[in-house]
C-alpha atoms as a PDB file:
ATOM      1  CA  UNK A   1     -46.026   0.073  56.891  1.00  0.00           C
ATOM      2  CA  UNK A   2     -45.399   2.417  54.232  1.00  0.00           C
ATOM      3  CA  UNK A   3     -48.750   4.405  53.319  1.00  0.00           C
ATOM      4  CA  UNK A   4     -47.915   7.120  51.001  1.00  0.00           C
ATOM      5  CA  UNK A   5     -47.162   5.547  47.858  1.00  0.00           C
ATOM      6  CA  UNK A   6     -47.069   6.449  44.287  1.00  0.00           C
ATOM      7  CA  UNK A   7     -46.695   4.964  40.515  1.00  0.00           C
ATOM      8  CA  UNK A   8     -46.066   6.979  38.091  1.00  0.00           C
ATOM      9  CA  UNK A   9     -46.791   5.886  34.711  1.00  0.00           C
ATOM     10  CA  UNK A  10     -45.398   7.025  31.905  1.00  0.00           C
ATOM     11  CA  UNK A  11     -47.903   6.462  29.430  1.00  0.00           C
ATOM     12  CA  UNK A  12     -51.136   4.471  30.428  1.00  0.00           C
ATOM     13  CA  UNK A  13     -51.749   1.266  32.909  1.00  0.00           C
ATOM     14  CA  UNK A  14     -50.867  -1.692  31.029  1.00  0.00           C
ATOM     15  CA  UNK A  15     -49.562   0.191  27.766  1.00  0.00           C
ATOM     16  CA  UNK A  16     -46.384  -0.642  27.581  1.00  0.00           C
ATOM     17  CA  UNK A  17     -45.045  -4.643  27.146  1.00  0.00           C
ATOM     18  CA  UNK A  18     -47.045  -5.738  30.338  1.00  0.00           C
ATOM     19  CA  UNK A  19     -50.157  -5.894  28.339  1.00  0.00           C
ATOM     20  CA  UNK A  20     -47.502  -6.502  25.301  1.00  0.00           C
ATOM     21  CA  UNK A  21     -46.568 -10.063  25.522  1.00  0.00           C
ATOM     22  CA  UNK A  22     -47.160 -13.973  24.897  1.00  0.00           C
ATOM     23  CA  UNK A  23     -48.906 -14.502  28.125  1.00  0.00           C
ATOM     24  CA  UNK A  24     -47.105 -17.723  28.621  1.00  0.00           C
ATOM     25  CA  UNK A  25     -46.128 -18.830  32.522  1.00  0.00           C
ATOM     26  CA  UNK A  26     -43.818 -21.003  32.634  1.00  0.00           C
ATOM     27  CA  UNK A  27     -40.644 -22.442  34.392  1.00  0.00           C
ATOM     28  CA  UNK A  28     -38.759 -24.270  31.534  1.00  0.00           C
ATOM     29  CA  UNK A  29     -35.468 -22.770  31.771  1.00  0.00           C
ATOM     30  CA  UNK A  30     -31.835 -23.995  32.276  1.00  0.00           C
ATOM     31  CA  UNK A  31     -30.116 -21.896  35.145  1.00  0.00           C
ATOM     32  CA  UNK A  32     -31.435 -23.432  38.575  1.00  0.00           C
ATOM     33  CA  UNK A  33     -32.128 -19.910  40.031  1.00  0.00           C
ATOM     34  CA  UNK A  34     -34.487 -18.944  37.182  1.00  0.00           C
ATOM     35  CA  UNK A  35     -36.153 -22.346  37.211  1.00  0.00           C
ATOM     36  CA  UNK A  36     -37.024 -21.965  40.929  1.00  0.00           C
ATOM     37  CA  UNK A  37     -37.488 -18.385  40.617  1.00  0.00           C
ATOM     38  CA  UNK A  38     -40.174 -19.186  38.029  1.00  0.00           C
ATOM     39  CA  UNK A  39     -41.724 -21.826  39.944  1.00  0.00           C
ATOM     40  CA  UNK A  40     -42.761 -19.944  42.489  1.00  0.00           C
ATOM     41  CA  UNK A  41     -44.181 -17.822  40.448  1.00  0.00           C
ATOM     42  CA  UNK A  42     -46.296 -20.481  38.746  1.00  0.00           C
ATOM     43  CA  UNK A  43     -47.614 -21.296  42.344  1.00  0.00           C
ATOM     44  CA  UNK A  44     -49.098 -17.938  42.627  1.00  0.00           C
ATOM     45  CA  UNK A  45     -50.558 -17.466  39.123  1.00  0.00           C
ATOM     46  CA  UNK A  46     -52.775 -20.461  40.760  1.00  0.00           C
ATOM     47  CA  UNK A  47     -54.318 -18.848  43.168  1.00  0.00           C
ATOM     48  CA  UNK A  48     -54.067 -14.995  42.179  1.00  0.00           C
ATOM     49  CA  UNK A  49     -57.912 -14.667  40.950  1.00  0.00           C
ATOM     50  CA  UNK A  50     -58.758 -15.660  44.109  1.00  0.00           C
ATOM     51  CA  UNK A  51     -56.148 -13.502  46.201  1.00  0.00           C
ATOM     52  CA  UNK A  52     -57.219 -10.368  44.383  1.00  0.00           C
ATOM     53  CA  UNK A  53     -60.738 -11.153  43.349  1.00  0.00           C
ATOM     54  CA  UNK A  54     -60.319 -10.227  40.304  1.00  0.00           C
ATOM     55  CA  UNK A  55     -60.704 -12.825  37.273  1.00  0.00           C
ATOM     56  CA  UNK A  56     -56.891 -13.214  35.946  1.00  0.00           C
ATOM     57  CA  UNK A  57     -58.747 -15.837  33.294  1.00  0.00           C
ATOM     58  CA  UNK A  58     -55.614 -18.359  34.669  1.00  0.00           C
ATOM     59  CA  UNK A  59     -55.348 -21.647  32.124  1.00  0.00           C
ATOM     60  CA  UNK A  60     -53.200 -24.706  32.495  1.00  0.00           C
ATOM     61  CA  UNK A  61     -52.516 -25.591  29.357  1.00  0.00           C
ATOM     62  CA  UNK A  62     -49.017 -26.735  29.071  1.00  0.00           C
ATOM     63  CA  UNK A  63     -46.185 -25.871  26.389  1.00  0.00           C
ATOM     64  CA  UNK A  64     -44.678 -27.679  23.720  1.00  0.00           C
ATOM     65  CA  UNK A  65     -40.991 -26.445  22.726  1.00  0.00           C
ATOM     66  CA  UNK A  66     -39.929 -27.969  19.258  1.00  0.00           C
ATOM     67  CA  UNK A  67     -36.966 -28.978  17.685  1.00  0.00           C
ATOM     68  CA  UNK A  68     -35.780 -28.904  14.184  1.00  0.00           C
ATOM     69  CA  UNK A  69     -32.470 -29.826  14.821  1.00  0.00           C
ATOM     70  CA  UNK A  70     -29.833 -31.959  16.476  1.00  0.00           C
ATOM     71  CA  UNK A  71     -28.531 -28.936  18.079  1.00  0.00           C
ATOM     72  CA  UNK A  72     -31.667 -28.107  19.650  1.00  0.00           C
ATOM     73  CA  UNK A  73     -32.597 -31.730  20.565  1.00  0.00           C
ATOM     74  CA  UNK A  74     -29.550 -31.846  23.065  1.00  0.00           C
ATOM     75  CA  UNK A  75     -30.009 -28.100  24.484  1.00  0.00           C
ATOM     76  CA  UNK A  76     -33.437 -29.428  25.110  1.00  0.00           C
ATOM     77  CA  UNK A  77     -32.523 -32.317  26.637  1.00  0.00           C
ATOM     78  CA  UNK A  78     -30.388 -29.958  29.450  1.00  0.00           C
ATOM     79  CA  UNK A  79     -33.167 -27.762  29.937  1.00  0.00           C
ATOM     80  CA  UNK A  80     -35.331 -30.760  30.685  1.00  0.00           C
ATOM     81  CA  UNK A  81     -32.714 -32.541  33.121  1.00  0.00           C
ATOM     82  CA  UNK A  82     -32.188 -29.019  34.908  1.00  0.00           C
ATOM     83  CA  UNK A  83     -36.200 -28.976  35.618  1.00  0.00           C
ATOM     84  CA  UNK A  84     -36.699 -32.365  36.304  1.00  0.00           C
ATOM     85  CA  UNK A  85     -33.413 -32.264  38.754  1.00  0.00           C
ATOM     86  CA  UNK A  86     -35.033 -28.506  40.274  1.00  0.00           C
ATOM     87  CA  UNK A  87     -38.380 -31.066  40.963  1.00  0.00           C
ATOM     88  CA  UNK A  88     -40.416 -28.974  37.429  1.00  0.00           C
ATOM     89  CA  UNK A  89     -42.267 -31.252  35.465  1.00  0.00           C
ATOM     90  CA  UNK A  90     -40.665 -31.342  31.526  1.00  0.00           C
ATOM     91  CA  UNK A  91     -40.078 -34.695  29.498  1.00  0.00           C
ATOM     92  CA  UNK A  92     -38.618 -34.718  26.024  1.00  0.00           C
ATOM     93  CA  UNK A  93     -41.323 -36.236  23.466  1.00  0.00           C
ATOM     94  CA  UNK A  94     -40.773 -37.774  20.249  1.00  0.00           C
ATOM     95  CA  UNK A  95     -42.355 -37.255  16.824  1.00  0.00           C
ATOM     96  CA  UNK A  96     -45.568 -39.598  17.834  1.00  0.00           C
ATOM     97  CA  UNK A  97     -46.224 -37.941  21.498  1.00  0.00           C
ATOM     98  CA  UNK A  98     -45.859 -34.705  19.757  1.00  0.00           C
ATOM     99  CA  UNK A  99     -48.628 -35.284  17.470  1.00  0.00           C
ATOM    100  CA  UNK A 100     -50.390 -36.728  20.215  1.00  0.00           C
ATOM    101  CA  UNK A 101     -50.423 -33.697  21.744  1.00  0.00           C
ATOM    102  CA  UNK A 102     -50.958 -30.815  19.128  1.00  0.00           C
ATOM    103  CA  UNK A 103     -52.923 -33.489  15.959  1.00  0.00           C
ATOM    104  CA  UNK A 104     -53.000 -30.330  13.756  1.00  0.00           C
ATOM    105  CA  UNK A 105     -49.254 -29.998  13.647  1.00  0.00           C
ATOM    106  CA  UNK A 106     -47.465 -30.908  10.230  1.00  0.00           C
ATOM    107  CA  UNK A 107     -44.158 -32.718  11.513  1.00  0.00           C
ATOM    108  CA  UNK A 108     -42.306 -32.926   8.206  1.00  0.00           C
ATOM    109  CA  UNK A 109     -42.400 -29.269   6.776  1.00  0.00           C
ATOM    110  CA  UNK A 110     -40.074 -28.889   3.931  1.00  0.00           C
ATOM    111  CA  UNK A 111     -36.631 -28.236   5.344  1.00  0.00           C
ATOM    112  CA  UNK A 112     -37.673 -27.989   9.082  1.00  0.00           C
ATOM    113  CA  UNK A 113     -38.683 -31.315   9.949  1.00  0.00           C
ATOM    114  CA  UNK A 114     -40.117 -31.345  13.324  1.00  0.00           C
ATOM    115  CA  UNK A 115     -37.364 -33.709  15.315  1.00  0.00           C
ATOM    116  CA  UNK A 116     -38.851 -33.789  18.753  1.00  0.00           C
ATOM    117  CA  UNK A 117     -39.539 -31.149  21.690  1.00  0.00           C
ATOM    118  CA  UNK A 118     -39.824 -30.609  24.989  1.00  0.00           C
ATOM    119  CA  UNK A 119     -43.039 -30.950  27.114  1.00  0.00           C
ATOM    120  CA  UNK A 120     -43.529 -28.515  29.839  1.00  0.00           C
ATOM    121  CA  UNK A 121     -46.826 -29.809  31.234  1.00  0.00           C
ATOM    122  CA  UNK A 122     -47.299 -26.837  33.984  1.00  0.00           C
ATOM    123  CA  UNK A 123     -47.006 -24.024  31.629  1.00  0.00           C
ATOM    124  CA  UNK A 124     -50.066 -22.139  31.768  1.00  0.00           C
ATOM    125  CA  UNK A 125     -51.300 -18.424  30.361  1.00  0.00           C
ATOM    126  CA  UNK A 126     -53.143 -15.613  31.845  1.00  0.00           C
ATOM    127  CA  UNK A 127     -55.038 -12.465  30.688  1.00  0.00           C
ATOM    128  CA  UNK A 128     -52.277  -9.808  30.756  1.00  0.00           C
ATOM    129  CA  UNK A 129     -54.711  -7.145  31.331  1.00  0.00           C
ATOM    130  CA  UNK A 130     -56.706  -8.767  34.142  1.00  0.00           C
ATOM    131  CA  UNK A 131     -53.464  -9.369  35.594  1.00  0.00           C
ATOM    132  CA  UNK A 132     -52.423  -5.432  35.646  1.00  0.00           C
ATOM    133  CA  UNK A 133     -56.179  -4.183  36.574  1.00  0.00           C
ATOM    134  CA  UNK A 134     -56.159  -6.746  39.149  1.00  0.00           C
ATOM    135  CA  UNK A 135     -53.001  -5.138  40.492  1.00  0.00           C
ATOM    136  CA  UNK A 136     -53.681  -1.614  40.017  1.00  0.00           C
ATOM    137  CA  UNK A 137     -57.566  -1.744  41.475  1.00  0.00           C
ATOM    138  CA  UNK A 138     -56.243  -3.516  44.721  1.00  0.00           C
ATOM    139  CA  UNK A 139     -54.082  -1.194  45.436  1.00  0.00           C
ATOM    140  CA  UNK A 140     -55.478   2.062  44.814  1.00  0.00           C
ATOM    141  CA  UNK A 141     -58.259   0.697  47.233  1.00  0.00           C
ATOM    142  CA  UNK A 142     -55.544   0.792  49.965  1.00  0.00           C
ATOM    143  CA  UNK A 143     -54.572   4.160  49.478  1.00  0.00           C
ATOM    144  CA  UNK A 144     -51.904   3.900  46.142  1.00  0.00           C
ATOM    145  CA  UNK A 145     -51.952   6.727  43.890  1.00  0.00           C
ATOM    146  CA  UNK A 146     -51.764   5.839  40.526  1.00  0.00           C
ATOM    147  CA  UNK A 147     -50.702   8.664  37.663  1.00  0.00           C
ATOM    148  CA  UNK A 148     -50.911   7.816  34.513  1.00  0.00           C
ATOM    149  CA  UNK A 149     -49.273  10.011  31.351  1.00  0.00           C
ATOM    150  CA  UNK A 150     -46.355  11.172  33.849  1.00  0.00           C
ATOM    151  CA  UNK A 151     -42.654  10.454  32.630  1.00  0.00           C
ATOM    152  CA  UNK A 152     -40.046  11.202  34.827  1.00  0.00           C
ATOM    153  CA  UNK A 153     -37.862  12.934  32.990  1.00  0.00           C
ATOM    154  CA  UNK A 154     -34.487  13.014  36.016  1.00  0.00           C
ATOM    155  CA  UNK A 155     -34.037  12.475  39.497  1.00  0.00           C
ATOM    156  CA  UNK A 156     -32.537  14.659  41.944  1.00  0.00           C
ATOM    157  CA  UNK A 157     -29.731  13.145  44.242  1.00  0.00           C
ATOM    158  CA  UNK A 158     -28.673  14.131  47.497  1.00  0.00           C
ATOM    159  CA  UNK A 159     -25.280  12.000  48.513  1.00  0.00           C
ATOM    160  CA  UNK A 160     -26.234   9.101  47.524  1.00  0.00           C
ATOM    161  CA  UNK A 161     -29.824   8.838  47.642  1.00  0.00           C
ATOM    162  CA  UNK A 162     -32.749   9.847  45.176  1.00  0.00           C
ATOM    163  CA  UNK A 163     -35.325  12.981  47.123  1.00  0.00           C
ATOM    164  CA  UNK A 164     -37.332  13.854  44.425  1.00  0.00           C
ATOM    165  CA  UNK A 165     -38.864  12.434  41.107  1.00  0.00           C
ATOM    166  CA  UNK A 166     -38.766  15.331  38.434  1.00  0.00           C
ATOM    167  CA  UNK A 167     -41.481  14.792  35.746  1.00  0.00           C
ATOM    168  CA  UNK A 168     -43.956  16.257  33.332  1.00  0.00           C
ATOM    169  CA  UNK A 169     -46.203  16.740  35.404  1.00  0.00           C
ATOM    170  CA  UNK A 170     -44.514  18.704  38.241  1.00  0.00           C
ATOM    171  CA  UNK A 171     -41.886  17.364  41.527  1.00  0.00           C
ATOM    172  CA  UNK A 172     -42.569  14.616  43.507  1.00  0.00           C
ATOM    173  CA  UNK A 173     -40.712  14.110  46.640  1.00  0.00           C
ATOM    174  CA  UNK A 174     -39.669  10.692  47.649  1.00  0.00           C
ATOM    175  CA  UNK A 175     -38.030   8.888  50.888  1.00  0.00           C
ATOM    176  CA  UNK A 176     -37.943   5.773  48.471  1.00  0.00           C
ATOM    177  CA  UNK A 177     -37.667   5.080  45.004  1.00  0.00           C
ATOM    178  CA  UNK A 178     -38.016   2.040  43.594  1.00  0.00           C
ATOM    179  CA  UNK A 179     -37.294   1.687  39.573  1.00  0.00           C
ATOM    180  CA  UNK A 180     -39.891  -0.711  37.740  1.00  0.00           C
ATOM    181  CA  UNK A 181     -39.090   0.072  34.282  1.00  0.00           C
ATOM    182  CA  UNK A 182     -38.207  -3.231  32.836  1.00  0.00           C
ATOM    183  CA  UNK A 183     -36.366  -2.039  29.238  1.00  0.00           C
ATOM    184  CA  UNK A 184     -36.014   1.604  30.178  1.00  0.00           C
ATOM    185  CA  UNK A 185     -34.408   0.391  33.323  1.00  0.00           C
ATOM    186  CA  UNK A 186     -31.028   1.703  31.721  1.00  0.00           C
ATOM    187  CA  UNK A 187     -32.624   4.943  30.672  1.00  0.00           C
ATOM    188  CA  UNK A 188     -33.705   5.552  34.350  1.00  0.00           C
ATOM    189  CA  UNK A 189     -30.780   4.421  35.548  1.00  0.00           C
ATOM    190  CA  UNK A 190     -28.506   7.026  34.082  1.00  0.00           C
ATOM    191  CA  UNK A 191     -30.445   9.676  35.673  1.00  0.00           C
ATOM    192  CA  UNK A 192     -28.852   9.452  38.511  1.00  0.00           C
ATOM    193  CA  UNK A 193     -25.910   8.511  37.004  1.00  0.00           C
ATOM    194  CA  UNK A 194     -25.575   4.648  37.287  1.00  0.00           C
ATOM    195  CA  UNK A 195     -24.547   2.698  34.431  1.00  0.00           C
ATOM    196  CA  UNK A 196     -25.945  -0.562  33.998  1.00  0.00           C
ATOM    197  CA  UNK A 197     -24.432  -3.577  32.098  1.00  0.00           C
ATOM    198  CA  UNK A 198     -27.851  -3.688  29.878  1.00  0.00           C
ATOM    199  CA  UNK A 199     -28.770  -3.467  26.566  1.00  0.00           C
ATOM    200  CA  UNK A 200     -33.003  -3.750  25.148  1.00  0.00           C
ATOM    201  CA  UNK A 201     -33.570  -5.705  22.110  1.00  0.00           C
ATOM    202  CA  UNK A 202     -37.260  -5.502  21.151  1.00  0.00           C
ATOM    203  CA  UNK A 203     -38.862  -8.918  20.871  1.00  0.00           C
ATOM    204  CA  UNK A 204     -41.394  -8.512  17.693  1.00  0.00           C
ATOM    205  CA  UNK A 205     -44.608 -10.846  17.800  1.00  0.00           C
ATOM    206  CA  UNK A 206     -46.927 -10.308  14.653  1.00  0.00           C
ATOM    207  CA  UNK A 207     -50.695 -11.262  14.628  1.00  0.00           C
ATOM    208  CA  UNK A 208     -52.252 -11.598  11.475  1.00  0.00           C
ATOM    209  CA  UNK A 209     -55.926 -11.869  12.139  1.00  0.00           C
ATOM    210  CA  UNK A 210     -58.206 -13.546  14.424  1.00  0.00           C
ATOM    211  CA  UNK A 211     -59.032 -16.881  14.332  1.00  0.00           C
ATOM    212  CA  UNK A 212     -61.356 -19.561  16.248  1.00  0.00           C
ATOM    213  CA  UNK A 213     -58.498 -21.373  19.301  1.00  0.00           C
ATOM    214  CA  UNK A 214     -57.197 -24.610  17.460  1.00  0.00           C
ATOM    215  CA  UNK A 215     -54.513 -25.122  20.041  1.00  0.00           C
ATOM    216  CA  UNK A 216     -54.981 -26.131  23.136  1.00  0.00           C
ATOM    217  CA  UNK A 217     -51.289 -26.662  24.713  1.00  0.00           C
ATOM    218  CA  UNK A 218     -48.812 -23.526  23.838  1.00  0.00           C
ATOM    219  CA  UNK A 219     -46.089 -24.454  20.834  1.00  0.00           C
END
């Protein structure tokens, strides 16, 4: 196999929105290729700690997708039959499963009545961090070299393949490179002077403060 391999990291492991997101694993989704796509990866979440030895802190918990309106009652409703029909567990729950589920929910908010939802009993989360240091630990022990705070900043092209990785750093030359940049993957791809059909939205999350866990299954 291939021995001489390299990341380079623009900024720091984990800094950018791998250590940056909700957590949540999941396969609730409508198109059959991303359900089964997503189950799979929900199969090895399961048994990652154990494959890298490395404590992903992996939690069933479930995840509860509300409704507050007729509209998203029936778009719901497809994303349920699509699971169910790709063999993924999800069941549309009324108002009284729901607050069997989540007690501490208020299900008739002023103006956003809580209608019903969608119960996705195999969602689960994981420590984003673990996940990345699991990663990045197991693989520098088999020889990966890992540099962090270098950008690559172009590509040099010969034909039609990429031989070296200009950054700030200095050159690196490369038989293969493979592009892992999820919403810079445009950025990167124009390098070399590929345009692709994609355009990053940022996805804001705010946290307030901390507080002791009052909810078990995700909402």
């Amino acid at each position: 196999g291939i021995k001489n391999i390299a990341i380079l990291e623009k900024g720091y492991l984990g800094g950018g929105n791998t250590a940056r997101n909700t957590t949540v694993i999941r396969s609730n989704y409508t198109d059959q290729r991303s359900i089964r796509f997503y189950a799979r990866s929900l199969r090895l979440y399961e048994a990652l700690s154990n494959e890298l030895d490395y404590n992903m802190m992996y939690s069933r918990r479930g995840q509860l997708t509300l409704s507050h309106s007729d509209g998203v009652s029936r778009s719901l409703r497809l994303r349920a039959d699509a699971g169910n029909f790709c063999g993924e567990a999800n069941e549309i729950v009324d108002r009284k499963q729901i607050k069997d589920l989540v007690p501490s929910l208020n299900l008739d908010i002023k103006g956003m009545p809580i209608l019903g939802g969608l119960w996705h009993p195999n969602a689960a989360i994981a420590r984003h961090d673990a996940v990345v240091w699991g990663y990045a630990i197991r693989a520098c022990e088999r020889g990966v070299e890992l540099h962090q705070r270098t950008e690559v900043v172009g590509m040099d092209v010969v034909g039609d393949k990429v031989t070296r990785v200009r950054t700030n750093r200095g050159n690196v030359s490369a038989g293969i490179v493979v592009q892992c940049v999820a919403g810079y993957s445009s950025v990167v791809a124009k390098m070399v002077g590929l345009k692709l059909p994609i355009r990053s939205y940022p996805l804001q999350a705010m946290v307030t403060h901390p507080i002791k866990p009052f909810l078990d299954p995700m909402v």
